[in-house]
N, C-alpha and C. Protein backbone atom coordinates (compact mmCIF):
# COMPACT_ATOMS: atom_id res chain seq x y z
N UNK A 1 -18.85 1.23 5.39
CA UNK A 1 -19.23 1.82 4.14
C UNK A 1 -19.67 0.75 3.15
N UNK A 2 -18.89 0.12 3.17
CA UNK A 2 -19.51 -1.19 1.90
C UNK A 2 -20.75 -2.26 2.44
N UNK A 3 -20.88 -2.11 3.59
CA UNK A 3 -22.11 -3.12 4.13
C UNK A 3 -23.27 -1.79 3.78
N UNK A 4 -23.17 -0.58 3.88
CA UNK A 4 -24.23 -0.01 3.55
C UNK A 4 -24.78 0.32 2.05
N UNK A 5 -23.36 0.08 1.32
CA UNK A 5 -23.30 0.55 0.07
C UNK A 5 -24.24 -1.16 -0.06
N UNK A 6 -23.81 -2.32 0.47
CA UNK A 6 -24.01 -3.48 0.12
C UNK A 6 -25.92 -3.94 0.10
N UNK A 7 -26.26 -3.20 1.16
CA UNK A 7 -27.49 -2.79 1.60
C UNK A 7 -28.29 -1.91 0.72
N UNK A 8 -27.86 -0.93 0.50
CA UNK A 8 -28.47 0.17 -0.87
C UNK A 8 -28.62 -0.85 -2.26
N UNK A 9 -27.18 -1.51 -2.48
CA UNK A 9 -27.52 -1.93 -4.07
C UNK A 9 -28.40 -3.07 -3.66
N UNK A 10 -28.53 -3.64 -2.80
CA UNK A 10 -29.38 -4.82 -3.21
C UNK A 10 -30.88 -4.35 -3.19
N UNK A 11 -31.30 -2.92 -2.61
CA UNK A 11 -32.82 -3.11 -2.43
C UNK A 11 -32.93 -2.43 -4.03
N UNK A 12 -31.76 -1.87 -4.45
CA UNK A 12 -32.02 -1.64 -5.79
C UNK A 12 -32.16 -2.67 -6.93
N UNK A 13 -31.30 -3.44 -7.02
CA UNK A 13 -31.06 -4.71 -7.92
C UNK A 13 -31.03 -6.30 -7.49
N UNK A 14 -31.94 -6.15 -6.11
CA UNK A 14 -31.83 -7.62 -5.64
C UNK A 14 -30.45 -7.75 -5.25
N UNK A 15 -30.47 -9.17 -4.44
CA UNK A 15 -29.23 -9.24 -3.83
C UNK A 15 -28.26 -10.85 -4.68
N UNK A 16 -27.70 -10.47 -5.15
CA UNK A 16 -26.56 -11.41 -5.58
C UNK A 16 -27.25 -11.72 -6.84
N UNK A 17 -27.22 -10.60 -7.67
CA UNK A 17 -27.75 -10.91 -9.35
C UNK A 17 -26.60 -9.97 -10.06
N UNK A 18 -26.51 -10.49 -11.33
CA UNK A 18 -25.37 -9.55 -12.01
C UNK A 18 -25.28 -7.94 -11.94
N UNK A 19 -26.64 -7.32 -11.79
CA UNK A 19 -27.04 -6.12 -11.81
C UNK A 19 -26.52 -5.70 -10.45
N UNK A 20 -26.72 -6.00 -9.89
CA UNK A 20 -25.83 -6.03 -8.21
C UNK A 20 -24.02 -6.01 -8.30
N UNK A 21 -23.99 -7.38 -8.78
CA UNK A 21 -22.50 -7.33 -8.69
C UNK A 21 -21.49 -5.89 -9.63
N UNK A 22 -22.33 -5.84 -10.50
CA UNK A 22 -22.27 -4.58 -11.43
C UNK A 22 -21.99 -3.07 -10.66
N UNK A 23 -23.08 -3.51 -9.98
CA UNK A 23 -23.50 -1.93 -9.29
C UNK A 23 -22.41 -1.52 -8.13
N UNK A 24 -22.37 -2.63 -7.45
CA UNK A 24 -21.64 -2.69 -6.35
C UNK A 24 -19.73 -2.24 -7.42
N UNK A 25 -19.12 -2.70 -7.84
CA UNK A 25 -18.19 -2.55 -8.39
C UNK A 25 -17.98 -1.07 -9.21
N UNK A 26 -18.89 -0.51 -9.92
CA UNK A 26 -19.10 0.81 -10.00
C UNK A 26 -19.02 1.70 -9.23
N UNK A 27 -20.03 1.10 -8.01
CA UNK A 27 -20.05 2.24 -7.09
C UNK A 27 -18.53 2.43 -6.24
N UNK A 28 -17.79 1.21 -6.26
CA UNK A 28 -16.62 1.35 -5.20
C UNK A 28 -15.54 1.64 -6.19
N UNK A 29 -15.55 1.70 -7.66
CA UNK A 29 -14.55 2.09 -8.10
C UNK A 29 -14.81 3.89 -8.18
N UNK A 30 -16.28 4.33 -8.10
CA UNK A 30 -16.19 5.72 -7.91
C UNK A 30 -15.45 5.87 -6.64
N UNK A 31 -16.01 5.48 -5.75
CA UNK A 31 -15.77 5.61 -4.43
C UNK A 31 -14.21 5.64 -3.98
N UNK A 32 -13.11 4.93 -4.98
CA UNK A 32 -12.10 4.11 -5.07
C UNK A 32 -11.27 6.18 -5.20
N UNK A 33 -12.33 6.71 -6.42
CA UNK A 33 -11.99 8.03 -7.31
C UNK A 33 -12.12 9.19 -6.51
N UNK A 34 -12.73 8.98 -5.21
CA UNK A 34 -13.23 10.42 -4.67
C UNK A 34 -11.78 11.11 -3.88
N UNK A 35 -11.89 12.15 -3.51
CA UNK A 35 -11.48 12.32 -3.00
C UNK A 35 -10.57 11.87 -1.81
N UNK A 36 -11.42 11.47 -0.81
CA UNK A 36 -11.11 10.52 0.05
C UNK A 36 -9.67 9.48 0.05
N UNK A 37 -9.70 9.33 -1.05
CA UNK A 37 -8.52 8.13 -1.57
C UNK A 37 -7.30 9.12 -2.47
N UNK A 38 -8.00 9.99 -2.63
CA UNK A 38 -6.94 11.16 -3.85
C UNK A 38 -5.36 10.72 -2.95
N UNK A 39 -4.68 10.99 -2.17
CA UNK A 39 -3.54 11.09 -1.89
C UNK A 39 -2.91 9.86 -1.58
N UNK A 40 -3.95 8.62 -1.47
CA UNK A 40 -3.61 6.91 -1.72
C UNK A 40 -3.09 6.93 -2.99
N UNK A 41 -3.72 7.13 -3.75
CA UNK A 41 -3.74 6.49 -5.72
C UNK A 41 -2.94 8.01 -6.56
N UNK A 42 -2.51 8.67 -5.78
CA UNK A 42 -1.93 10.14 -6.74
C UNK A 42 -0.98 9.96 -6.45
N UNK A 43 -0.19 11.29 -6.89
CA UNK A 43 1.20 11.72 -6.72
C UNK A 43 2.06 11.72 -5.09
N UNK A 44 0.85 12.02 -4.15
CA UNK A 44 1.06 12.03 -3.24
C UNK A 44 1.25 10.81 -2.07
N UNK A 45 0.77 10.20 -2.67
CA UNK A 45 1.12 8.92 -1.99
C UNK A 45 1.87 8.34 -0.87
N UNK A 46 2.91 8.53 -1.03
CA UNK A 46 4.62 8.31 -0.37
C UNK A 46 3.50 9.27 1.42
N UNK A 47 2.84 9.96 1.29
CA UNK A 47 2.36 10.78 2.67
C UNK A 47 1.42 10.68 3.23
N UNK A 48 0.42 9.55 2.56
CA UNK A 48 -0.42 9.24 2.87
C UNK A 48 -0.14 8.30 4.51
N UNK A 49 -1.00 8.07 4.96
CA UNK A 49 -0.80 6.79 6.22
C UNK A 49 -1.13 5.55 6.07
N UNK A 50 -0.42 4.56 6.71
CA UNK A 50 -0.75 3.36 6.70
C UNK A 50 -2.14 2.20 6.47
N UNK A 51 -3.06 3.16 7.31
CA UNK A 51 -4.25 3.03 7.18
C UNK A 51 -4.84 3.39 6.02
N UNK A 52 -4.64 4.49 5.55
CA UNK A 52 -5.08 4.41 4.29
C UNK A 52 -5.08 3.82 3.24
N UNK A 53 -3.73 3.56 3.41
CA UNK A 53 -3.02 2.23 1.79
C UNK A 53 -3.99 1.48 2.21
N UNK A 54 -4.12 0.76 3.38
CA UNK A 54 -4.64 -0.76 3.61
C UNK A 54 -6.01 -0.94 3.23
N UNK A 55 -6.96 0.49 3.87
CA UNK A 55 -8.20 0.54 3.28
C UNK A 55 -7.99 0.63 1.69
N UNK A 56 -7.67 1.21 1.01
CA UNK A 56 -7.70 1.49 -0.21
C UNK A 56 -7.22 0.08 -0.89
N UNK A 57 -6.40 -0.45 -0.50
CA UNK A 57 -5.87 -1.53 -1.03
C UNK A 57 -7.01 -2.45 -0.90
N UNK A 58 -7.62 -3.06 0.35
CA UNK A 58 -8.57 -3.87 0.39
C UNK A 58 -9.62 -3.22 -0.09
N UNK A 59 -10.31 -2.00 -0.61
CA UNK A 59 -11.52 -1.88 -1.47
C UNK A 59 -11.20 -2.26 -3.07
N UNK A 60 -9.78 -2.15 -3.79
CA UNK A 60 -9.82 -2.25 -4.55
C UNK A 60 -9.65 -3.56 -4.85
N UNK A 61 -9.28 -4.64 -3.76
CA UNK A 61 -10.05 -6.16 -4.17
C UNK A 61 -11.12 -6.77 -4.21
N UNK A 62 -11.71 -5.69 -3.46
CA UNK A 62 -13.26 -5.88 -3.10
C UNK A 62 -13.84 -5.56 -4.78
N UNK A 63 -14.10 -4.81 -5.34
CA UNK A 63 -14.31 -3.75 -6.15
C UNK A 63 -13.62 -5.14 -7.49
N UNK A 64 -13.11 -5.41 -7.36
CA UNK A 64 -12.45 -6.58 -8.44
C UNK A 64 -13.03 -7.70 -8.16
N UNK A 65 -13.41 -8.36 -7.27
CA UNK A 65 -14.21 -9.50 -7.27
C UNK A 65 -15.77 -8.95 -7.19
N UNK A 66 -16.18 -8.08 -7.34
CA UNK A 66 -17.61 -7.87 -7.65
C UNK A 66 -17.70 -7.76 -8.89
N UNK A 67 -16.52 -6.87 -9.51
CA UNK A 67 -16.62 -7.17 -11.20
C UNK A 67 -16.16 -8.45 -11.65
N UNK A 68 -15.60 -9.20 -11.25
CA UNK A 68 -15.02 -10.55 -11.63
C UNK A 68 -16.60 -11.16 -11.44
N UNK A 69 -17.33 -10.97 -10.66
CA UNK A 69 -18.63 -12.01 -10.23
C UNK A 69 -19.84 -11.35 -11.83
N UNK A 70 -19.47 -10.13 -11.49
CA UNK A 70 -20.89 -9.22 -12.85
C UNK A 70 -19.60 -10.13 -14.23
N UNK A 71 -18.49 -10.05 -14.54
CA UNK A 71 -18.00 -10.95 -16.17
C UNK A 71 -18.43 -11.88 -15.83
N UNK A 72 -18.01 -12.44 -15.40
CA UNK A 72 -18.38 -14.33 -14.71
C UNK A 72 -20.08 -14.72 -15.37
N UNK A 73 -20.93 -13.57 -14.73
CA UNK A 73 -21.97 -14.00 -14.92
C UNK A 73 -22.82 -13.95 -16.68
N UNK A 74 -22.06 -12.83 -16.95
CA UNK A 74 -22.01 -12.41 -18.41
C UNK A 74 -22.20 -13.39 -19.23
N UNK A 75 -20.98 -14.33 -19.24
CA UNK A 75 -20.55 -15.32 -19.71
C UNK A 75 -21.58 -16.86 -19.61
N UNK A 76 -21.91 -16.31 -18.39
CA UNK A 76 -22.74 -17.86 -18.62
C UNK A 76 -23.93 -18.30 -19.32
């Protein structure tokens, strides 16, 4: 999912420009919101499976160092 998502934003915003790192971090914090993840990040949690935490857990570092890269660049 994220190599394609990674693939989409760049033919949109070039590849490794703030507008990218931007995009990419948006898109996986929606992505983070959908459904899909609802019973990772809710109430429900405690029933979710193993696999799931782990994916969810590793998108939402992913998803933090793309926005850490779009401030970063802000700044300079």
């Amino acid at each position: 999912m994220v190599r394609r998502l990674e693939a989409q934003m760049a033919a949109e915003h070039g590849a490794d420009t703030p507008a990218y790192w931007r995009a990419m971090s948006e898109r996986l914090h929606a992505y983070l919101a959908s459904p899909r993840f609802k019973s990772v990040a809710g109430p429900d949690s405690a029933q979710c499976d193993e696999a799931a935490r782990r994916a969810y857990g590793w998108l939402v570092r992913v998803a933090a160092a793309y926005r850490a890269l779009a401030a970063t660049s802000v700044s300079s």
